[in-house]
C-alpha atoms as a PDB file:
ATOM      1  CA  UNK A   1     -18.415 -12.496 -17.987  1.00  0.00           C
ATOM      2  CA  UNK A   2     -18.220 -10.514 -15.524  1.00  0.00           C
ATOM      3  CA  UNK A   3     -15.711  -7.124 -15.044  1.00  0.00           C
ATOM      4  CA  UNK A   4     -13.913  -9.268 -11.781  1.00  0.00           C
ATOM      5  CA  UNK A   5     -13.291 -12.573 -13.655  1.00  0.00           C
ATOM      6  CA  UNK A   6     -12.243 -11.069 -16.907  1.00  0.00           C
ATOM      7  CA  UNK A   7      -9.576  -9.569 -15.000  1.00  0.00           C
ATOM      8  CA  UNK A   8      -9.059 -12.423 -12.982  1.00  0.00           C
ATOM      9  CA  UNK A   9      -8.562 -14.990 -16.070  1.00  0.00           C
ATOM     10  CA  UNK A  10      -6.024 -12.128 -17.375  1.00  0.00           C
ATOM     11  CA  UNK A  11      -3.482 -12.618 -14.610  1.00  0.00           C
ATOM     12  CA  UNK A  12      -4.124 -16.220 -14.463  1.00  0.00           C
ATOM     13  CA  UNK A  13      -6.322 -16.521 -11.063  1.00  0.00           C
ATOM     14  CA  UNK A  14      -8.662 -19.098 -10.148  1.00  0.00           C
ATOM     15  CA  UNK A  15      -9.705 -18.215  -7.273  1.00  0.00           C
ATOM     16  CA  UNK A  16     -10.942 -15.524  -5.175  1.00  0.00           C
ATOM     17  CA  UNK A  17      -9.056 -16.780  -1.905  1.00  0.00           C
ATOM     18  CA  UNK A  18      -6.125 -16.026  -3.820  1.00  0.00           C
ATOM     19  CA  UNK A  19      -7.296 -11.875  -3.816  1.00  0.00           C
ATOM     20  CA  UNK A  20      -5.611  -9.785  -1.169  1.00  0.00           C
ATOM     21  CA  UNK A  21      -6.749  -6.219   0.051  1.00  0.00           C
ATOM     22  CA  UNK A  22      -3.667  -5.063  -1.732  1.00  0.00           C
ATOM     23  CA  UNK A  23      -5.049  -5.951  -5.251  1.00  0.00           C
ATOM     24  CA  UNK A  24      -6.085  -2.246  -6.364  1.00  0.00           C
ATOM     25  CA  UNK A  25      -7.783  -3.882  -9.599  1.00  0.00           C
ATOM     26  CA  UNK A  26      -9.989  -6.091  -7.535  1.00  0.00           C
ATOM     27  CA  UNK A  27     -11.727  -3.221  -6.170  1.00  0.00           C
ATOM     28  CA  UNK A  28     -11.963  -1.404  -9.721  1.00  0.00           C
ATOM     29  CA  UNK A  29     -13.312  -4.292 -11.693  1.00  0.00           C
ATOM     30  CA  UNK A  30     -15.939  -4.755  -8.785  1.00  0.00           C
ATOM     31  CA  UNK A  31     -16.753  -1.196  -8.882  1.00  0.00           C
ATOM     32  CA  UNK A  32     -17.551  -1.933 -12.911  1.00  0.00           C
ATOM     33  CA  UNK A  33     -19.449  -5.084 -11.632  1.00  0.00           C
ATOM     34  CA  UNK A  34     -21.495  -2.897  -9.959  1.00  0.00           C
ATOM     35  CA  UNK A  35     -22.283  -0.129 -12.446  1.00  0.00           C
ATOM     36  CA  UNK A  36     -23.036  -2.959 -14.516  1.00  0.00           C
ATOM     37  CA  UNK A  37     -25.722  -4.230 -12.494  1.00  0.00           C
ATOM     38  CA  UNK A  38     -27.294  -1.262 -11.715  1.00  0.00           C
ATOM     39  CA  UNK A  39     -27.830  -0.770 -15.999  1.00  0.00           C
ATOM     40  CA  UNK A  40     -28.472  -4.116 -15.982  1.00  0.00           C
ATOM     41  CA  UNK A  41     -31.081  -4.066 -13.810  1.00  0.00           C
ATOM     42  CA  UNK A  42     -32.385  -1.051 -15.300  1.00  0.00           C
ATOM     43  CA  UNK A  43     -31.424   1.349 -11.564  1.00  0.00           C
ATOM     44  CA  UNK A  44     -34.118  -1.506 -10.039  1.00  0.00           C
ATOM     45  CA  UNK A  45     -31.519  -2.372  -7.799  1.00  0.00           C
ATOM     46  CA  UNK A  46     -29.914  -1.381  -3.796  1.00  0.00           C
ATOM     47  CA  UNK A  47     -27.175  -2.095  -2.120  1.00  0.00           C
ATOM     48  CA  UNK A  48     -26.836  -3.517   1.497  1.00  0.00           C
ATOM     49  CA  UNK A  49     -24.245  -2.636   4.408  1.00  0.00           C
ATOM     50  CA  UNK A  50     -24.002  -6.170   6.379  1.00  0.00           C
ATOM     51  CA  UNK A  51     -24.283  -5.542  10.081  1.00  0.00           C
ATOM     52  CA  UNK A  52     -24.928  -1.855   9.836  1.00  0.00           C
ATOM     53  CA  UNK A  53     -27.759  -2.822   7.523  1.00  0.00           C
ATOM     54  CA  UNK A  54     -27.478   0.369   5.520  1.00  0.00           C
ATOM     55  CA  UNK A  55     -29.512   0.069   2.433  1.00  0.00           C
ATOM     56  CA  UNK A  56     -28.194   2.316  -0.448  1.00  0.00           C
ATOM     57  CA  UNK A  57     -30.480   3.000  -3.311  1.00  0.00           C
ATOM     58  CA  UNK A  58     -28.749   2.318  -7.095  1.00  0.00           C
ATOM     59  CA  UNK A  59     -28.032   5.755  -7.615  1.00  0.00           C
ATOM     60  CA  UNK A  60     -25.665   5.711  -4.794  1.00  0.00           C
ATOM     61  CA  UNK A  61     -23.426   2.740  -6.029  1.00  0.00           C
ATOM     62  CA  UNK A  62     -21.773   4.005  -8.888  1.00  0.00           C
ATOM     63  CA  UNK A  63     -17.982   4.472  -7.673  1.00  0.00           C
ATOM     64  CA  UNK A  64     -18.938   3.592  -4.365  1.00  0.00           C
ATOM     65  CA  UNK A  65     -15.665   3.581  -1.816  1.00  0.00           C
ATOM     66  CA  UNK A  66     -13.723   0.752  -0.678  1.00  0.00           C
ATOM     67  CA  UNK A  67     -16.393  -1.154   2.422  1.00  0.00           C
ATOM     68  CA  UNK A  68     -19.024   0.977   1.352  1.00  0.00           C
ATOM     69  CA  UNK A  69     -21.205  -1.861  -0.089  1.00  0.00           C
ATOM     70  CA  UNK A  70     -20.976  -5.879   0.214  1.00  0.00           C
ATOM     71  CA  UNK A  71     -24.291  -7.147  -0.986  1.00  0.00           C
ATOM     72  CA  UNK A  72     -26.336  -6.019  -4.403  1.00  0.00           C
ATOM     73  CA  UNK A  73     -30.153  -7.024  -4.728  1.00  0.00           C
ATOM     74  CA  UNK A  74     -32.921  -6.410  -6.770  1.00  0.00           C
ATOM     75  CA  UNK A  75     -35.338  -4.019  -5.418  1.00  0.00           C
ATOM     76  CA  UNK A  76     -38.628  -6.602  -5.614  1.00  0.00           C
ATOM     77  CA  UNK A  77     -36.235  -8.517  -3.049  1.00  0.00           C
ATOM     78  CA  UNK A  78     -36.305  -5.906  -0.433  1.00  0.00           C
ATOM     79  CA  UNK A  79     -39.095  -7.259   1.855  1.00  0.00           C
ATOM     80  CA  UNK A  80     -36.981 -10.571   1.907  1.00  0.00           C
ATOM     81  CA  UNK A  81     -33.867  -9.270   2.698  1.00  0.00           C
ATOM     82  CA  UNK A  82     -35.573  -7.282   5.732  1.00  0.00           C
ATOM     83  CA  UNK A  83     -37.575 -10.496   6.709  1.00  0.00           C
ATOM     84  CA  UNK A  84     -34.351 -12.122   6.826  1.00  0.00           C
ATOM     85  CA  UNK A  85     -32.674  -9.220   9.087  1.00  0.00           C
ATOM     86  CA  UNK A  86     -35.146  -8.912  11.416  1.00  0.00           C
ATOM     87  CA  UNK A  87     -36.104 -12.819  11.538  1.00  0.00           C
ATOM     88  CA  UNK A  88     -32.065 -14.003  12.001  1.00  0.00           C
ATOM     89  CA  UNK A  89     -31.246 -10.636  14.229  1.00  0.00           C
ATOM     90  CA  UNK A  90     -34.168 -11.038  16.865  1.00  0.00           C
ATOM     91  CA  UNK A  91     -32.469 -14.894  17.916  1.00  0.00           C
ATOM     92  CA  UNK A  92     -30.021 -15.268  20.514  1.00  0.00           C
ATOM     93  CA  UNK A  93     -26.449 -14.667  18.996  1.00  0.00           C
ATOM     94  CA  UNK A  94     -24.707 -17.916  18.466  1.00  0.00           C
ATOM     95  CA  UNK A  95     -22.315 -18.705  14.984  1.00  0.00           C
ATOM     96  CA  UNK A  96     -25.045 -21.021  13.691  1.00  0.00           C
ATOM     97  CA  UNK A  97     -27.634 -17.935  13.723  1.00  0.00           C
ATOM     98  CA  UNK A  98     -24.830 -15.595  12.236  1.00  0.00           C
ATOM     99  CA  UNK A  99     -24.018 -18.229   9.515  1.00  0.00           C
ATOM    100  CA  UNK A 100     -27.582 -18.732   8.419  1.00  0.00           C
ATOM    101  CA  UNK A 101     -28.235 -15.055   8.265  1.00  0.00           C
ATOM    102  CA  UNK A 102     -24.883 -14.711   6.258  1.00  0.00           C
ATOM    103  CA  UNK A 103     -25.788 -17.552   3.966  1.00  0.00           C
ATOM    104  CA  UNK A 104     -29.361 -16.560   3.574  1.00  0.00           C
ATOM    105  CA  UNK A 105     -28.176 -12.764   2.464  1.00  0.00           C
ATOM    106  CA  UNK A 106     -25.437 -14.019   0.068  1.00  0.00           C
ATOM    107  CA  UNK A 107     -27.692 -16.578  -1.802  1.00  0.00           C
ATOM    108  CA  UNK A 108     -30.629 -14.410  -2.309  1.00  0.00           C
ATOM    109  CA  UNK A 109     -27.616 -11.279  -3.371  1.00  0.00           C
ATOM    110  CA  UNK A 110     -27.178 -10.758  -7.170  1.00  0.00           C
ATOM    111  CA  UNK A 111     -24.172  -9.335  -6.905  1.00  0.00           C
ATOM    112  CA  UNK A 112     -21.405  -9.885  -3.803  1.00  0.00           C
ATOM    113  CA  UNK A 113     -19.072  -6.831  -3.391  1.00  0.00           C
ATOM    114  CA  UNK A 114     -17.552  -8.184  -0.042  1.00  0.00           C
ATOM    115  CA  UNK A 115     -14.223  -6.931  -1.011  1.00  0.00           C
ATOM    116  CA  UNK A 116     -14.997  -2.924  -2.414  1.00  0.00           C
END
C-alpha cells in the first residue's frame, strides 16, 4: 500500500477529490511515494514536469518541493514519453489533443505526483 493511501484510510478518505492544497500530509506521504519508487525501481526511474517538460533524473526526486514533479516513469519508458510529447505537441491545440496527451502521459506514469 502505498505511503498516500495508508494515510488516506487513517483519516477515513476515499477519495482523492476529497484532498485540498491545504492537506500538508498529502504532500509528505507523496514525497515517501516517491522515494519509494525511486528504491523500488532500483534509481531506474525520472520524473517529468507536464508542460514545461522538465525531465528530472531519480536522484533529484528525493524531497522534491511542492509542483516540482507530477509524473514518475521508468527510465526504459523515456523514448515513449518523448514520442508522446513531441507527437501530441506538434498538432493544432484543441482540448481533445490536450486530453489525449494528458491521458496518454498519466497511463503510461508509474507513479502520479500531481499534487507535490
Amino acid at each position: 500500500m502505498s505511503e498516500l493511501a495508508r494515510e488516506m484510510k487513517e483519516r477515513g478518505i476515499t477519495s482523492p477529490w476529497d484532498l485540498t492544497e491545504f492537506d500538508q500530509w498529502v504532500n509528505d506521504a507523496t514525497r515517501k511515494d516517491i522515494e519509494n519508487m525511486v528504491e523500488k525501481e532500483g534509481g531506474e526511474v525520472f520524473g517529468l514536469k507536464v508542460w514545461t517538460w522538465e525531465m528530472l533524473p531519480a536522484e533529484k526526486l528525493n524531497g522534491i518541493c511542492n509542483f516540482g514533479i507530477d509524473l514518475v516513469f521508468r527510465n526504459r519508458d523515456r523514448a515513449k514519453v518523448l514520442k508522446i510529447i513531441d507527437e501530441e505537441s506538434k498538432k493544432p491545440f484543441s482540448m481533445a489533443t490536450t486530453k489525449k496527451l494528458v491521458e496518454e502521459l498519466f497511463k503510461l506514469a508509474i507513479l502520479n505526483c500531481t499534487w507535490v
